[in-house]
N, C-alpha and C. Protein backbone atom coordinates (compact mmCIF):
# COMPACT_ATOMS: atom_id res chain seq x y z
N UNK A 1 -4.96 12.83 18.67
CA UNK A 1 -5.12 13.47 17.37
C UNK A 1 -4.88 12.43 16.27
N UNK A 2 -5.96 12.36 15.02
CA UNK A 2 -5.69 11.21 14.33
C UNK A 2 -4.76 11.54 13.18
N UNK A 3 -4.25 11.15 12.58
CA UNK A 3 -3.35 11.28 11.16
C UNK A 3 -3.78 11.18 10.15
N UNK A 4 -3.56 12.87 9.74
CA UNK A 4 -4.62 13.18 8.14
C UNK A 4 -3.99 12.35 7.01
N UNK A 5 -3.05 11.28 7.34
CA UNK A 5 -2.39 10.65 5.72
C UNK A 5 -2.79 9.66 6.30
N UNK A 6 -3.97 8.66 6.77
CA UNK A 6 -4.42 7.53 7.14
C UNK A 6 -5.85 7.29 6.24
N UNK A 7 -6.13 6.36 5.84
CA UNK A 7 -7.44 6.01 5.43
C UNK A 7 -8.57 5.42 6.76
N UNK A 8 -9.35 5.88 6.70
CA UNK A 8 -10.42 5.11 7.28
C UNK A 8 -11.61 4.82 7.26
N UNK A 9 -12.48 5.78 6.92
CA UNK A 9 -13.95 5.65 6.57
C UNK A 9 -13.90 4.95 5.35
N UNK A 10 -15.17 4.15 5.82
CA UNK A 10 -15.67 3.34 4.33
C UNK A 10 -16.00 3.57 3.35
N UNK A 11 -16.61 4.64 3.38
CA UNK A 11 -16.67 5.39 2.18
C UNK A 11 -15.52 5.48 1.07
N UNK A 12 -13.98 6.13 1.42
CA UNK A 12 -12.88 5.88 0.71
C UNK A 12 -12.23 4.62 0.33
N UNK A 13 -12.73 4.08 1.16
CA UNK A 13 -12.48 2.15 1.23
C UNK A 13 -13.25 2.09 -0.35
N UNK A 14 -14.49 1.99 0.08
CA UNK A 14 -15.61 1.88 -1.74
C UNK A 14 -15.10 2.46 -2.78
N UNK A 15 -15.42 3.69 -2.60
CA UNK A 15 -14.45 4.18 -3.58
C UNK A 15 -13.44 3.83 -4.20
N UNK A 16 -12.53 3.84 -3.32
CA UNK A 16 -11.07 3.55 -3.70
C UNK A 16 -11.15 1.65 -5.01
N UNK A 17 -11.95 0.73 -4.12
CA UNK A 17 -11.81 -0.12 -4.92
C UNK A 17 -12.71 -0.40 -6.18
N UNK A 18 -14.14 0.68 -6.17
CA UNK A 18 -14.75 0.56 -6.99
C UNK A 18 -14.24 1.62 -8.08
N UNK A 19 -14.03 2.67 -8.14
CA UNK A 19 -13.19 3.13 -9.12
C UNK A 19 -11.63 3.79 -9.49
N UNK A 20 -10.93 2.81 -8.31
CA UNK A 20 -9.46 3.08 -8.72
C UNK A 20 -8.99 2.01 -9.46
N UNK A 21 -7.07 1.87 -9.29
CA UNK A 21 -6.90 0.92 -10.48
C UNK A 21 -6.29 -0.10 -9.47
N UNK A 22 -5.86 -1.45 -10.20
CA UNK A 22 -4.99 -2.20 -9.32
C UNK A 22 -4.53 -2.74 -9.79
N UNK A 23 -3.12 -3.02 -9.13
CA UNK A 23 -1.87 -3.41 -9.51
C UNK A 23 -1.25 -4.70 -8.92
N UNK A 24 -1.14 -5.57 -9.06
CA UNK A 24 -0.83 -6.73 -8.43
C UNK A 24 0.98 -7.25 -8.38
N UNK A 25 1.11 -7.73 -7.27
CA UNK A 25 2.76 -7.79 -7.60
C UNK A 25 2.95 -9.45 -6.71
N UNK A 26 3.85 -10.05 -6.63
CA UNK A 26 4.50 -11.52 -5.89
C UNK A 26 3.49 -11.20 -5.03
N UNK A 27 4.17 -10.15 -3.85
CA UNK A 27 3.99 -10.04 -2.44
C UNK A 27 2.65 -9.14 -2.15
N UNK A 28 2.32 -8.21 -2.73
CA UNK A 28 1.15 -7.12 -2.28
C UNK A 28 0.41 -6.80 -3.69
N UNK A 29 -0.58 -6.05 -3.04
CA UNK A 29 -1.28 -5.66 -4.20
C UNK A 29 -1.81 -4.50 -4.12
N UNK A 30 -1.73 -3.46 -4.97
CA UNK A 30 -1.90 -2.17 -4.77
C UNK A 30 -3.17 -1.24 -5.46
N UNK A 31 -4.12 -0.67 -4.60
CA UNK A 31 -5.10 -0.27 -5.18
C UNK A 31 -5.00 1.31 -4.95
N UNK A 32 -5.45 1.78 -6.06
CA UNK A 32 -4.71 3.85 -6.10
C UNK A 32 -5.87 4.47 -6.73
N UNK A 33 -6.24 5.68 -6.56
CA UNK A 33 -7.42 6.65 -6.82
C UNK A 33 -6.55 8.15 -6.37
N UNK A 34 -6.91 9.25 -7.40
CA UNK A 34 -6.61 10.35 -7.10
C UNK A 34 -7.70 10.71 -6.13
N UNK A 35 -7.06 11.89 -5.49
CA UNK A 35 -7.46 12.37 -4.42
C UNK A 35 -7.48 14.22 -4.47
N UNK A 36 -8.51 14.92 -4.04
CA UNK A 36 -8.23 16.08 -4.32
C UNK A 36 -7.30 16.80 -3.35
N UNK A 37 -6.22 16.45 -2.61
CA UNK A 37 -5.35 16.42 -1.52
C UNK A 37 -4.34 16.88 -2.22
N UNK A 38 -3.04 17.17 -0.91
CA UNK A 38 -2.06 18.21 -1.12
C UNK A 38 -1.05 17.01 -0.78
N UNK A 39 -1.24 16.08 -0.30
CA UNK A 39 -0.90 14.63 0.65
C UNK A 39 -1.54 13.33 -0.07
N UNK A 40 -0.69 12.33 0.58
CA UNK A 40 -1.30 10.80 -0.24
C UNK A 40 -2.01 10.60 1.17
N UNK A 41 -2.66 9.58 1.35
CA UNK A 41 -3.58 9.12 2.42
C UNK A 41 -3.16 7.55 1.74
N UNK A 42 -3.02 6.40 3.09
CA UNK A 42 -2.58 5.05 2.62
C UNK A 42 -3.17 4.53 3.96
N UNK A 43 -3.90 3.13 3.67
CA UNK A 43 -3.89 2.33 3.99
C UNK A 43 -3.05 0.85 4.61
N UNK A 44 -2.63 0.16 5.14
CA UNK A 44 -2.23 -1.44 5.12
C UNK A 44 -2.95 -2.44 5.50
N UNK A 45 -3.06 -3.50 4.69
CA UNK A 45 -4.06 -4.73 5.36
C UNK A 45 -3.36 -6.02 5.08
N UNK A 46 -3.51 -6.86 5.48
CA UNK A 46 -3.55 -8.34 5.58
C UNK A 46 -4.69 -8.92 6.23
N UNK A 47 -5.08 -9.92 5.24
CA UNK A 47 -6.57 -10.28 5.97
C UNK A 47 -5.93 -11.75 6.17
N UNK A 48 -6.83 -12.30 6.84
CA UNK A 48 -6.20 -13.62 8.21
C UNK A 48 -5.97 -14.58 7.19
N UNK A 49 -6.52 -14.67 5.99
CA UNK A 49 -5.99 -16.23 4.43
C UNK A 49 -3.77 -15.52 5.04
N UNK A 50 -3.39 -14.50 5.32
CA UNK A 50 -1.77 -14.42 5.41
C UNK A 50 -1.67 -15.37 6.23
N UNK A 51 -1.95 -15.60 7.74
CA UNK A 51 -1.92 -16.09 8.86
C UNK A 51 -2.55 -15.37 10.16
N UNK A 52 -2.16 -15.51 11.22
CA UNK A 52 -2.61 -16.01 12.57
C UNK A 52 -1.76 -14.02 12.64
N UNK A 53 -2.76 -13.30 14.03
CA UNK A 53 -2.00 -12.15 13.90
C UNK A 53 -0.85 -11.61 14.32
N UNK A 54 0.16 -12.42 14.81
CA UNK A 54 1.63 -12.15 14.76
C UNK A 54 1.93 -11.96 12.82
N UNK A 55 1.85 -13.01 12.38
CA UNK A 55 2.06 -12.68 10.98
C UNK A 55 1.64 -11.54 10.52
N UNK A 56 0.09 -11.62 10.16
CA UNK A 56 -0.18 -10.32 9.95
C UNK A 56 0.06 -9.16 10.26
N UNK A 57 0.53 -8.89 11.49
CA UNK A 57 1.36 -7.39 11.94
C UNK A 57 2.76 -7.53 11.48
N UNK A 58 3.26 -8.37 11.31
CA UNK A 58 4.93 -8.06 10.87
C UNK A 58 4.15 -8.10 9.36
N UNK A 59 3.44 -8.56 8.54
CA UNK A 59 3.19 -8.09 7.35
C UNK A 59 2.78 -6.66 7.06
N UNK A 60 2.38 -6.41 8.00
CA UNK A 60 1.99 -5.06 7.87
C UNK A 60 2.73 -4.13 8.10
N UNK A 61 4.04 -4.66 9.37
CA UNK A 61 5.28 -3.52 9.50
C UNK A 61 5.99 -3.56 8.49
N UNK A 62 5.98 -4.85 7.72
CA UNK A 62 6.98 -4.78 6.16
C UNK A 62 6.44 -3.63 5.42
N UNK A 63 5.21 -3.45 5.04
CA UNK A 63 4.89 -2.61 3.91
C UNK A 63 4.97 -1.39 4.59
N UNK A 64 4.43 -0.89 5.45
CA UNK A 64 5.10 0.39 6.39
C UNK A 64 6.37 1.03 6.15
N UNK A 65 7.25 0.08 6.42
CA UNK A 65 8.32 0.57 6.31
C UNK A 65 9.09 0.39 4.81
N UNK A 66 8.81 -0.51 4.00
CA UNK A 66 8.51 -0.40 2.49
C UNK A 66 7.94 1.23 2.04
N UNK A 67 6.76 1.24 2.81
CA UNK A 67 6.25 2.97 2.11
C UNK A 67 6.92 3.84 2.42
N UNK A 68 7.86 4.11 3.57
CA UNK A 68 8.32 5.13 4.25
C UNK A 68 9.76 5.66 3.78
N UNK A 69 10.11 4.26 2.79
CA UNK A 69 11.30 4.05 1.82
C UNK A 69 10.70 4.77 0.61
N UNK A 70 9.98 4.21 0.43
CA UNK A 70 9.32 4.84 -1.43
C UNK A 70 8.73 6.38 -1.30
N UNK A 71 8.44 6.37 -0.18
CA UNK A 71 7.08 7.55 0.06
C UNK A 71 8.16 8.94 -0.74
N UNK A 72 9.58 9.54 -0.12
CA UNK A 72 9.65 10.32 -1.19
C UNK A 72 9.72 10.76 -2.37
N UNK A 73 9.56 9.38 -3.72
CA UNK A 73 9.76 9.07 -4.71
C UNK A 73 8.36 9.46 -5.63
N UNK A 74 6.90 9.37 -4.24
CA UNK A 74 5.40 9.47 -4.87
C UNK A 74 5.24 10.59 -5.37
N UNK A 75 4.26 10.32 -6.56
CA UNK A 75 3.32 11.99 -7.09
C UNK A 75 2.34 11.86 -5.31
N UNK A 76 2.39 12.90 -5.42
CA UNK A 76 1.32 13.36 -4.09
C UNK A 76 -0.09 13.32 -4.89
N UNK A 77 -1.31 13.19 -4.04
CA UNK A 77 -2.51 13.44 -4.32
C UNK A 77 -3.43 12.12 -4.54
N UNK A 78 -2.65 11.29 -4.09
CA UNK A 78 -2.99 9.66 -4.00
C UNK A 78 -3.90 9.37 -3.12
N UNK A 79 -5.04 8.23 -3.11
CA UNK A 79 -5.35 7.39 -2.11
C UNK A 79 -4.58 5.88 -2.30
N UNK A 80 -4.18 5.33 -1.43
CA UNK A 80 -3.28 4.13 -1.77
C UNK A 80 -4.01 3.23 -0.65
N UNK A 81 -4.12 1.78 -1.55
CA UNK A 81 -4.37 0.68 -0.37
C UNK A 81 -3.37 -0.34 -0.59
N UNK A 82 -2.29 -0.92 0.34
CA UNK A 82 -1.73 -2.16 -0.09
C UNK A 82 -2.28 -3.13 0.94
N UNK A 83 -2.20 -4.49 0.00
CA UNK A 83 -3.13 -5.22 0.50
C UNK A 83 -1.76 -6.79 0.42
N UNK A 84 -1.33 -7.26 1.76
CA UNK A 84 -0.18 -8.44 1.85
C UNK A 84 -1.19 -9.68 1.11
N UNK A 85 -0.36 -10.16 0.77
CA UNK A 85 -0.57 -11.68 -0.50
C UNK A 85 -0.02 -12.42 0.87
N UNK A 86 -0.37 -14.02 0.62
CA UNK A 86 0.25 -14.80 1.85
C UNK A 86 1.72 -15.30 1.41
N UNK A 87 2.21 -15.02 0.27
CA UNK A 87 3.37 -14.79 0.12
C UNK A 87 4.43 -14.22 0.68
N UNK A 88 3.85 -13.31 1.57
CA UNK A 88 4.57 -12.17 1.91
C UNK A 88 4.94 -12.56 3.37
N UNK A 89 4.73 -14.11 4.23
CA UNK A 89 5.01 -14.08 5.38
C UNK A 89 6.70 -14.63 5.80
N UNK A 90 7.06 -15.45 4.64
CA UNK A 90 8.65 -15.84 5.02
C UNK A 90 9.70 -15.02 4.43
N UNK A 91 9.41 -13.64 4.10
CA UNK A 91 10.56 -12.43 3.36
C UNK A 91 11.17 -11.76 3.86
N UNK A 92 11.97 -11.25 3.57
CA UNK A 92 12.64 -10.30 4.41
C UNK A 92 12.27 -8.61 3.84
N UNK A 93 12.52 -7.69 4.46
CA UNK A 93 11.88 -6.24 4.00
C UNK A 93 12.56 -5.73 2.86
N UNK A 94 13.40 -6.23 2.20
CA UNK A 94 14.03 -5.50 0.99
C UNK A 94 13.29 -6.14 -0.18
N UNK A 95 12.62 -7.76 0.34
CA UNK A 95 11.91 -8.14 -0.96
C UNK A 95 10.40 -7.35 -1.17
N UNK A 96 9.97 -6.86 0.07
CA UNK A 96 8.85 -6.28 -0.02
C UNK A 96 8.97 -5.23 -0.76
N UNK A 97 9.52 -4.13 -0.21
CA UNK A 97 10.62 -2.78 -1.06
C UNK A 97 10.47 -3.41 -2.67
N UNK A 98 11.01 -3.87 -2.81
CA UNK A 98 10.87 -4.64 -4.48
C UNK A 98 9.82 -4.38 -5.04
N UNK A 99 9.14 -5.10 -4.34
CA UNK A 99 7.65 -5.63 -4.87
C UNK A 99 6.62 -4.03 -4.84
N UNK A 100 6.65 -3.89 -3.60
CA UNK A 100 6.05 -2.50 -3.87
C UNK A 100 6.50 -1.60 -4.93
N UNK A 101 7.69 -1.79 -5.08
CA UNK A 101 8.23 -0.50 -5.68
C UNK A 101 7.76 -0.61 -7.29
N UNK A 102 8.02 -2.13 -7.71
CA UNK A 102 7.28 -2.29 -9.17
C UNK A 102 5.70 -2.54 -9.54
N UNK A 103 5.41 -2.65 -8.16
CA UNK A 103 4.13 -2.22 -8.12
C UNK A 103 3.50 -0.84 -8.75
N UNK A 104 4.50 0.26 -7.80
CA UNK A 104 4.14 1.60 -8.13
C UNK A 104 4.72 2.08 -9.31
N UNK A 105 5.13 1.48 -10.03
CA UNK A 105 5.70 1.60 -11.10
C UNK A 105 5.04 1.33 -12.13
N UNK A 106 3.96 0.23 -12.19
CA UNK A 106 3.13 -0.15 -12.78
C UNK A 106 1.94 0.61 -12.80
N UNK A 107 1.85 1.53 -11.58
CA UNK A 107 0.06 1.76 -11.48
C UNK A 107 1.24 3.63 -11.88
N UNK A 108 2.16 3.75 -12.28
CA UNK A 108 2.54 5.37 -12.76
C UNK A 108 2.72 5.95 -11.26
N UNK A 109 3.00 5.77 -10.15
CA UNK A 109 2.56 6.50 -9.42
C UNK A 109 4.40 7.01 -8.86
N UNK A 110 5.51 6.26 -8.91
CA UNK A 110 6.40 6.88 -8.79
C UNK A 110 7.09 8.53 -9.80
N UNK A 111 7.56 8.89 -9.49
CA UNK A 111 8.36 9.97 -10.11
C UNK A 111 9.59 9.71 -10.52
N UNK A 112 10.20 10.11 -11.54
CA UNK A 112 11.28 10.30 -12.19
C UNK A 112 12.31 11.24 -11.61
N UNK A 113 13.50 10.44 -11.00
CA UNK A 113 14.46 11.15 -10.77
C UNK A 113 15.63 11.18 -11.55
């Protein structure tokens, strides 16, 4: 069974970068589009300019678990893509957390507690 908060078809891919917004930070870069959803739907990528794919998967478990930190903080109704900078391969996960977080801060997408 696949997971309705996953992106995949290309179609939302296009979309998402042809008319959402983006937000750039050190480590990632964040591309966001409303969604007519009850749920955010997110993406993660690192494309091979990070490194070789050991890197790229621990870049990708950083922001994972970066989102899973922030995720109760989101307005719901999001499409989200974060996309690892090659910055992002000698950090540890609290700098990622950072970076995302003023990321989403920038593109409005956190909530006020």
């Amino acid at each position: 069974m696949l997971k309705p908060n996953v992106l995949r078809k290309k179609k939302d891919f296009s979309s998402i970068y042809n008319r959402g917004k983006s937000v750039g930070e050190k480590f990632v870069v964040v591309f966001s589009k409303k969604n007519a959803l009850a749920y955010n739907r997110t993406a993660f990528l690192a494309s091979k300019k990070v490194g070789n794919s050991v890197i790229r998967n621990r870049a990708r478990r950083l922001m994972k678990e970066s989102y899973r930190e922030l995720e109760s903080k989101l307005d719901l109704g999001n499409d989200l893509i974060f996309i690892a900078r090659s910055t992002i391969t000698s950090v540890k996960c609290c700098e990622v957390k950072k970076s995302m977080e003023s990321a989403l801060i920038k593109a409005k997408m956190l909530r006020r507690e």
